[in-house]
Protein backbone atom coordinates (compact mmCIF):
# COMPACT_ATOMS: atom_id res chain seq x y z
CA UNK A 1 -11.02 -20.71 -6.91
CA UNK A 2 -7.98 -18.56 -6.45
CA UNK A 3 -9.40 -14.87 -5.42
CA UNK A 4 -7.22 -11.91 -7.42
CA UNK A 5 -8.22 -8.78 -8.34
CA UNK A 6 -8.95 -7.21 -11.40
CA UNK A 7 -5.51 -5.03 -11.85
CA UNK A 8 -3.86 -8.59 -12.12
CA UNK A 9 -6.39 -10.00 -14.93
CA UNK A 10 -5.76 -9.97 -18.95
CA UNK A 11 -8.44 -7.37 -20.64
CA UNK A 12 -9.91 -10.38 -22.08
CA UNK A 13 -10.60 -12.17 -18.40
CA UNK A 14 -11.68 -8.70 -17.16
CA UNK A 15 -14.36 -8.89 -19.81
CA UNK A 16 -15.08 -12.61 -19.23
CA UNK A 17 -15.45 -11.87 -15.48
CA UNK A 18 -17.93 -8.74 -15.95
CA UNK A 19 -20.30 -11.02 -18.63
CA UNK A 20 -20.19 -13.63 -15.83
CA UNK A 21 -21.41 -10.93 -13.02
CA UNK A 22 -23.66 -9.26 -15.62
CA UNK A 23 -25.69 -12.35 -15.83
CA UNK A 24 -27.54 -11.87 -12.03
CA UNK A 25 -26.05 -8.32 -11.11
CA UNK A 26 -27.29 -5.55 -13.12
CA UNK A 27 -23.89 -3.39 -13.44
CA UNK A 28 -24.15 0.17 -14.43
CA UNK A 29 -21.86 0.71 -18.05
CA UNK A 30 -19.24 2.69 -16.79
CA UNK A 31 -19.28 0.56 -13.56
CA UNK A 32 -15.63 -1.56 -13.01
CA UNK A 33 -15.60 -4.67 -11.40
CA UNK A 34 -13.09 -4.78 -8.93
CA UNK A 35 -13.25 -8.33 -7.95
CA UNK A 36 -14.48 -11.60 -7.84
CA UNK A 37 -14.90 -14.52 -5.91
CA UNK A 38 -16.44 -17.46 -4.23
CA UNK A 39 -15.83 -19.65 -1.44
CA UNK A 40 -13.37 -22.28 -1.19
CA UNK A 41 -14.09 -25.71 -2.55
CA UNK A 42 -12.22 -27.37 0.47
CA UNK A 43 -15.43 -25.95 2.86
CA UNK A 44 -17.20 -29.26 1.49
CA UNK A 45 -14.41 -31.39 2.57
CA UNK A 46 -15.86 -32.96 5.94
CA UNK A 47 -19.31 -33.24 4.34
CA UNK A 48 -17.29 -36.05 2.08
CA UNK A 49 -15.37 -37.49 4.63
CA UNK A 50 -19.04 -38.03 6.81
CA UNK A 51 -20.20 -39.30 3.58
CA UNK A 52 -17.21 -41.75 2.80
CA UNK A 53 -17.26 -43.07 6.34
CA UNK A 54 -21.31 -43.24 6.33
CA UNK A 55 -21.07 -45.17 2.62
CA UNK A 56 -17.97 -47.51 4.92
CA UNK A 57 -19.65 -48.37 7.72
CA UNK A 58 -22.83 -49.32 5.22
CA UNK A 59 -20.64 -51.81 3.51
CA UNK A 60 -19.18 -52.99 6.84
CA UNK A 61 -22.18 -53.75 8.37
CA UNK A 62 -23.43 -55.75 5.23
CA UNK A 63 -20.16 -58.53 4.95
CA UNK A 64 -20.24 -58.32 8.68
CA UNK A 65 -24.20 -59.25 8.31
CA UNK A 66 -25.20 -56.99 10.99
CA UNK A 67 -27.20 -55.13 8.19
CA UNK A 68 -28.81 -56.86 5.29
CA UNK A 69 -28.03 -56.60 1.71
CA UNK A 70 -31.26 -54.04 1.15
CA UNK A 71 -29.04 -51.58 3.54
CA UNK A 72 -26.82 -51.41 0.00
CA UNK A 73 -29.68 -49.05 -1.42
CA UNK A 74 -28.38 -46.23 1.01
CA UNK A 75 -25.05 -46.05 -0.71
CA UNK A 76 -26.37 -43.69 -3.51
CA UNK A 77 -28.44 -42.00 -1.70
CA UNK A 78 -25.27 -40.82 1.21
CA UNK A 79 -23.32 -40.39 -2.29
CA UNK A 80 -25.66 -37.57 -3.22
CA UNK A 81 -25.52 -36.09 0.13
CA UNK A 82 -22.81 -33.87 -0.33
CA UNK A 83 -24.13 -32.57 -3.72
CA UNK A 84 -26.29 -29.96 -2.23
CA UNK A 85 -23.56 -28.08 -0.47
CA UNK A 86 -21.12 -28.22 -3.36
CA UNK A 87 -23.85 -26.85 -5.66
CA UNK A 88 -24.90 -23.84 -3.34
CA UNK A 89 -21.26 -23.64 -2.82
CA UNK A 90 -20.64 -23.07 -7.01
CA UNK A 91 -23.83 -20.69 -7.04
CA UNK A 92 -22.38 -18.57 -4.38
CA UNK A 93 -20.54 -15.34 -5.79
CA UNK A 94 -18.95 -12.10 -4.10
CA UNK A 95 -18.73 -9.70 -5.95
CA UNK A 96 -16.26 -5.78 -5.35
CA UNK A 97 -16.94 -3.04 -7.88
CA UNK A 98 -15.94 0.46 -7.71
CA UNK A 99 -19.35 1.77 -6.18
CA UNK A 100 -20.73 -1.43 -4.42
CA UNK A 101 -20.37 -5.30 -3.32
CA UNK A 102 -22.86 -7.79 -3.88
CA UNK A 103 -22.87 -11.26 -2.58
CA UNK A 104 -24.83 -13.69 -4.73
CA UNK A 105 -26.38 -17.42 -3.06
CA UNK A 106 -29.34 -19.52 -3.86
CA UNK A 107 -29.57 -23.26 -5.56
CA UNK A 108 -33.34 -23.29 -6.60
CA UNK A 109 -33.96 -19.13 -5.85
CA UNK A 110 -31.55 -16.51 -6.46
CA UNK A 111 -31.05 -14.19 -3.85
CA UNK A 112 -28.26 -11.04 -4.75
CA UNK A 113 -27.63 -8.26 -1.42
CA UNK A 114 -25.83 -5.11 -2.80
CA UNK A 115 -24.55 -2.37 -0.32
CA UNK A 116 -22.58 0.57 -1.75
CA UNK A 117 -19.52 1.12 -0.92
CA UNK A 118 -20.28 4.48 0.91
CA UNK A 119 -21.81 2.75 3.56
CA UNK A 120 -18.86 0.23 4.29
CA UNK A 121 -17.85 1.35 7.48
CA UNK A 122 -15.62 -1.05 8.81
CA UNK A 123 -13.98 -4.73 8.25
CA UNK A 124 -12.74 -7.64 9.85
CA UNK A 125 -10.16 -10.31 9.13
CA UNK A 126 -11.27 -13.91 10.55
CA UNK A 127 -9.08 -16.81 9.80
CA UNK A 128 -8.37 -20.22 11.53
CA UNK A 129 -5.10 -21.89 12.44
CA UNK A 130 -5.65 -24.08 9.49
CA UNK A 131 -7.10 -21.03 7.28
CA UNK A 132 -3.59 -18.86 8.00
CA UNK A 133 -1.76 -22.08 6.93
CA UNK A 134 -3.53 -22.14 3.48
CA UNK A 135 -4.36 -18.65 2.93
CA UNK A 136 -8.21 -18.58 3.59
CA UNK A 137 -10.49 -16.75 5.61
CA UNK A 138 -13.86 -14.72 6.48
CA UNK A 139 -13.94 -10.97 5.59
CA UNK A 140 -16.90 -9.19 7.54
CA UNK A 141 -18.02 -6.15 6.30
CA UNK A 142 -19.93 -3.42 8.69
CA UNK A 143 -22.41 -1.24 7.02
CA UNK A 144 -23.88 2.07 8.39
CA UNK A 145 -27.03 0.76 8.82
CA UNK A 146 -25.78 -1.67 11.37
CA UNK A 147 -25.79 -4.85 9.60
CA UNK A 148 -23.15 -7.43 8.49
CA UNK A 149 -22.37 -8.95 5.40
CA UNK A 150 -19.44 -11.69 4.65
CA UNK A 151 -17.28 -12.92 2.20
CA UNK A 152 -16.89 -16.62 3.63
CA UNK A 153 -13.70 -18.87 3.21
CA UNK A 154 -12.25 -17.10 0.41
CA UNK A 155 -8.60 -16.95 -1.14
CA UNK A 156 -6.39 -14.61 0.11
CA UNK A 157 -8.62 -12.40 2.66
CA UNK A 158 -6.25 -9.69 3.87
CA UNK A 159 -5.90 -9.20 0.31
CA UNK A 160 -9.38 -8.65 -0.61
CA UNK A 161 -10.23 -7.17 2.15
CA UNK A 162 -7.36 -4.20 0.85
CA UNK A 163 -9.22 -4.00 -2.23
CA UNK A 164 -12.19 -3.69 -0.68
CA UNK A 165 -10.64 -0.62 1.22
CA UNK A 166 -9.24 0.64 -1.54
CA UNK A 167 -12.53 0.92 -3.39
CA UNK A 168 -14.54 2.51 -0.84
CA UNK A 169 -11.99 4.94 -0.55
CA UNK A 170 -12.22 5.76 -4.50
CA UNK A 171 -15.90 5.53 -4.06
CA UNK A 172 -15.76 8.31 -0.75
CA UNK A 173 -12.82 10.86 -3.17
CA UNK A 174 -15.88 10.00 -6.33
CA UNK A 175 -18.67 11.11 -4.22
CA UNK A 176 -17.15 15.23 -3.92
CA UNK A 177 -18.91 16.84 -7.37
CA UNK A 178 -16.50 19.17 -9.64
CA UNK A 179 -12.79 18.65 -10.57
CA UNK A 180 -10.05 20.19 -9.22
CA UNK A 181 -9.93 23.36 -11.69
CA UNK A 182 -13.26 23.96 -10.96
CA UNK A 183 -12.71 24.16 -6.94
CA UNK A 184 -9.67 25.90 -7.59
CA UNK A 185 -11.68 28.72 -9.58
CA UNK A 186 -14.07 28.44 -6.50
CA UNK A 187 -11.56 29.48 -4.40
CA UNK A 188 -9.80 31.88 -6.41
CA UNK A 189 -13.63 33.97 -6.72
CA UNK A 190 -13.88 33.14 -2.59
CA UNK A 191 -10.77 35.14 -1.88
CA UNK A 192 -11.30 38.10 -4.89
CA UNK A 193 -14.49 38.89 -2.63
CA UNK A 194 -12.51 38.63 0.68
CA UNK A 195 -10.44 41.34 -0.30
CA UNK A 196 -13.02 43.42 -2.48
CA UNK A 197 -14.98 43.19 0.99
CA UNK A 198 -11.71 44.16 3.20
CA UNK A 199 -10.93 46.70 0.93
CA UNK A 200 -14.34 48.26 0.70
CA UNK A 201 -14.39 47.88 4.66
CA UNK A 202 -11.40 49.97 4.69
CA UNK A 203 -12.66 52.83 2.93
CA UNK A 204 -15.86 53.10 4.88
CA UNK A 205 -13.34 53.40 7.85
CA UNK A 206 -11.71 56.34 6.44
């Protein structure tokens, strides 16, 4: 799956997206849902080639006759070996909004870990010779709290981790109450009772 943010998505896929995170993340309705992603498919690739070459030396061993022709009945069961990593792999979701990220795994259970963004503190970059070829890579997130969350083998990591940024800054600017006019009338009454009080100070001098 090709990670992009939401600012690059059709209104329609921006809707599709937040009825697909609705469904196990409970998002607030004024809430937007920055991005979206899961790991790359390719992470499963050397549980198939241990598979193929388990399922090859099977069938070797059988016309060679150093196994018997029962050892067949292990073919289907090393087929459905690497099912169980592709299928945690598909129910494995990471999720960016404008006031949290949530990171959603579990095959039988479901288990979803939500930090807000406020307590993002810093993040990391981690990709492999390979990963910088294709564009893939780890972004570790460091909460205040001390713990560590990651978005593993995604799409385009440098990018997402800049959106990530990004949010937590608009989440840090959201989190000061009042809007401009209003501290701007704060600070025109602050300095109307600096100089009533200088001015009143000035008479008692006299």
């Amino acid at each position: 799956m090709t990670a992009t943010t939401s600012r690059s998505r059709t209104d329609s896929g921006d809707q599709a997206d937040r009825e697909r995170v609705a469904s196990w993340l409970a998002l607030e309705s004024d809430e937007r849902l920055q991005w979206r992603g899961r790991p790359r498919v390719q992470t499963i690739y050397p549980w198939l080639a241990g598979t193929v070459l388990a399922m090859a030396a099977v069938a070797v061993g059988v016309v060679l006759e150093f196994l018997t022709i029962l050892a067949l009945g292990w073919i289907p069961i090393l087929a459905a070996v690497p099912l169980w990593p592709y299928v945690r792999l598909a129910r494995t979701e990471f999720v960016i909004t404008d006031r949290r990220l949530a990171i959603r795994r579990g095959v039988v259970g479901v288990s979803v870990r939500t930090v807000g963004l406020a307590r993002v503190q810093n993040t990391t970059v981690t990709q492999g010779a390979l990963e910088t070829v294709i564009d893939a890579g780890t972004v570790s997130i460091e909460t205040a709290s001390g713990s560590t969350l990651a978005f593993r083998s995604i799409d385009a990591p440098l990018a997402v981790r800049a959106e990530l940024e990004r949010a937590a800054g608009g989440s840090e600017r959201a989190g000061v109450p009042g809007t401009r006019a209003q501290w701007a009338a704060i600070k025109d009454a602050v300095r109307g009772w600096r100089v009533a009080l200088e001015e009143r100070n000035g008479d008692e001098r006299r």
